[in-house]
Protein backbone atom coordinates (compact mmCIF):
# COMPACT_ATOMS: atom_id res chain seq x y z
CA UNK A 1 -1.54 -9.73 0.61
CA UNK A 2 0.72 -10.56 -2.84
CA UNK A 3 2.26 -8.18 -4.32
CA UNK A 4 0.07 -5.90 -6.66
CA UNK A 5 1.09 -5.94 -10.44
CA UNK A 6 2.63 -2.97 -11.30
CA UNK A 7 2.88 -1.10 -14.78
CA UNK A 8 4.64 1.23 -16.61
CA UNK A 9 2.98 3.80 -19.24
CA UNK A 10 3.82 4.93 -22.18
CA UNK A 11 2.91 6.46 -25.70
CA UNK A 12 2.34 4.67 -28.93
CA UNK A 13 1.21 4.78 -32.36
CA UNK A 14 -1.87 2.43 -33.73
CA UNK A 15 -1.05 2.26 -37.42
CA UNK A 16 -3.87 0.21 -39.27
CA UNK A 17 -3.25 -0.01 -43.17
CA UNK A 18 -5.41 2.83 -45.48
CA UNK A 19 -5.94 4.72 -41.94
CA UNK A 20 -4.41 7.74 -40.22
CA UNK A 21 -1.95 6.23 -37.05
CA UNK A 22 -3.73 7.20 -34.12
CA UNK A 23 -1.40 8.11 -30.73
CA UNK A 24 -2.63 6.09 -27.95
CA UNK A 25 -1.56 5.18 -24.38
CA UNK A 26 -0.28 1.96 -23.11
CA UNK A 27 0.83 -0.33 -20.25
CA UNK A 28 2.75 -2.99 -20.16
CA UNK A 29 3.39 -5.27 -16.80
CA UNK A 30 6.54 -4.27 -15.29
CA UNK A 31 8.59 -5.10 -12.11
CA UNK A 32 9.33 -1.69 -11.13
CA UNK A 33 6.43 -0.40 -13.16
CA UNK A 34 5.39 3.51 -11.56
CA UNK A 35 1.47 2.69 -11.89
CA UNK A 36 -0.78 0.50 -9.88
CA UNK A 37 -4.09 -0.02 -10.58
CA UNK A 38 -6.82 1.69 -8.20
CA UNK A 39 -8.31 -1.44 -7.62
CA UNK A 40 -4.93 -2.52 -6.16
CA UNK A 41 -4.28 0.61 -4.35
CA UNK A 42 -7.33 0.71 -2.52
CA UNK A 43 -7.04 -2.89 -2.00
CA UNK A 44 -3.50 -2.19 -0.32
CA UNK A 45 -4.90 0.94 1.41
CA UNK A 46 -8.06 -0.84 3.07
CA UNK A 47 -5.39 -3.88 4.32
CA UNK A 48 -2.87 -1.16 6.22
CA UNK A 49 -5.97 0.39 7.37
CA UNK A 50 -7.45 -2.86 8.97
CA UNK A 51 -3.60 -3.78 10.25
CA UNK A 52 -3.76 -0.54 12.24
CA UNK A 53 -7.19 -0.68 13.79
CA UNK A 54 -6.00 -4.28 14.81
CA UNK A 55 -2.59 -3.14 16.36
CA UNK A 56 -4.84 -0.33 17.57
CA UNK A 57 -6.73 -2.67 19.47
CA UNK A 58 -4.23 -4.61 20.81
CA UNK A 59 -2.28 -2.02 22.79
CA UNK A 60 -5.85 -0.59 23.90
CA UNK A 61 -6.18 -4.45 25.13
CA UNK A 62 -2.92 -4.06 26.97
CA UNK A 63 -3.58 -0.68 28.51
CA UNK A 64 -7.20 -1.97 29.99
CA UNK A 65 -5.72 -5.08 31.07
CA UNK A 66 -2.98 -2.69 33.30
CA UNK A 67 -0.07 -5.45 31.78
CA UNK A 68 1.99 -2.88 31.89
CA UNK A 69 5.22 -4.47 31.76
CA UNK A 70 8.58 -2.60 30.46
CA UNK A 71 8.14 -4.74 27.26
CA UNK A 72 4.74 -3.75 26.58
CA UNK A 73 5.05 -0.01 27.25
CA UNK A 74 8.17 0.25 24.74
CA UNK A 75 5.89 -2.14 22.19
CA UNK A 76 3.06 0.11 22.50
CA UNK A 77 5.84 3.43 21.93
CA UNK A 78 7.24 1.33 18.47
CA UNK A 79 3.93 0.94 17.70
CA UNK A 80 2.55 5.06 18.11
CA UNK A 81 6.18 5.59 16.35
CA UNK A 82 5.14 3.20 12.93
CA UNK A 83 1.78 4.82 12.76
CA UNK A 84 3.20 8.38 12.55
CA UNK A 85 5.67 7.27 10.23
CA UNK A 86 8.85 8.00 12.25
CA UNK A 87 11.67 5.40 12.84
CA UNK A 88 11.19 4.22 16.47
C-alpha cells in the first residue's frame, strides 16, 4: 500500500469583508503531518491485519506439514516475536 497523505492542523481566522472573522480549523498536506485521515487509518489497519492472518497461515502450513527444519522453527519464533511487537 502507498503511503497515506498525512496532515497537519491548525487554527485560523476566516475574515470576509463587513463580517465578524470567524476562528476555524484547518489542514494542510504535510510530510510529517501528525493526522491521517480515518479512511487511511483503517485502510492501513485492515492491510496489517490481513498481512498477519496470512503469515498466520503460513507457519500453521509449516507446523501441519511437520517441515520442521531449524530454519523454519526460528522463522516461525521471528514471526510470534513481530506480532507481539518485541525485537526478535
Amino acid at each position: 500500500m502507498s503511503e497515506p497523505k498525512r496532515y497537519h492542523l491548525y487554527a485560523g481566522l476566516d475574515v470576509h469583508a463587513f463580517a465578524k472573522a470567524e476562528a476555524v480549523l484547518k489542514f494542510s498536506v504535510e510530510d510529517d503531518g501528525m493526522w491521517v485521515m480515518w479512511e487511511d487509518y483503517a485502510r492501513l489497519k485492515s492491510e496489517v491485519e490481513r498481512i498477519r492472518l496470512i503469515g498466520d497461515e503460513i507457519i500453521m502450513d509449516v507446523y501441519r506439514s511437520e517441515c520442521l527444519t531449524d530454519k523454519w522453527c526460528k522463522m516461525a519464533r521471528k514471526w510470534n516475536a513481530a506480532k507481539e511487537g518485541k525485537q526478535s
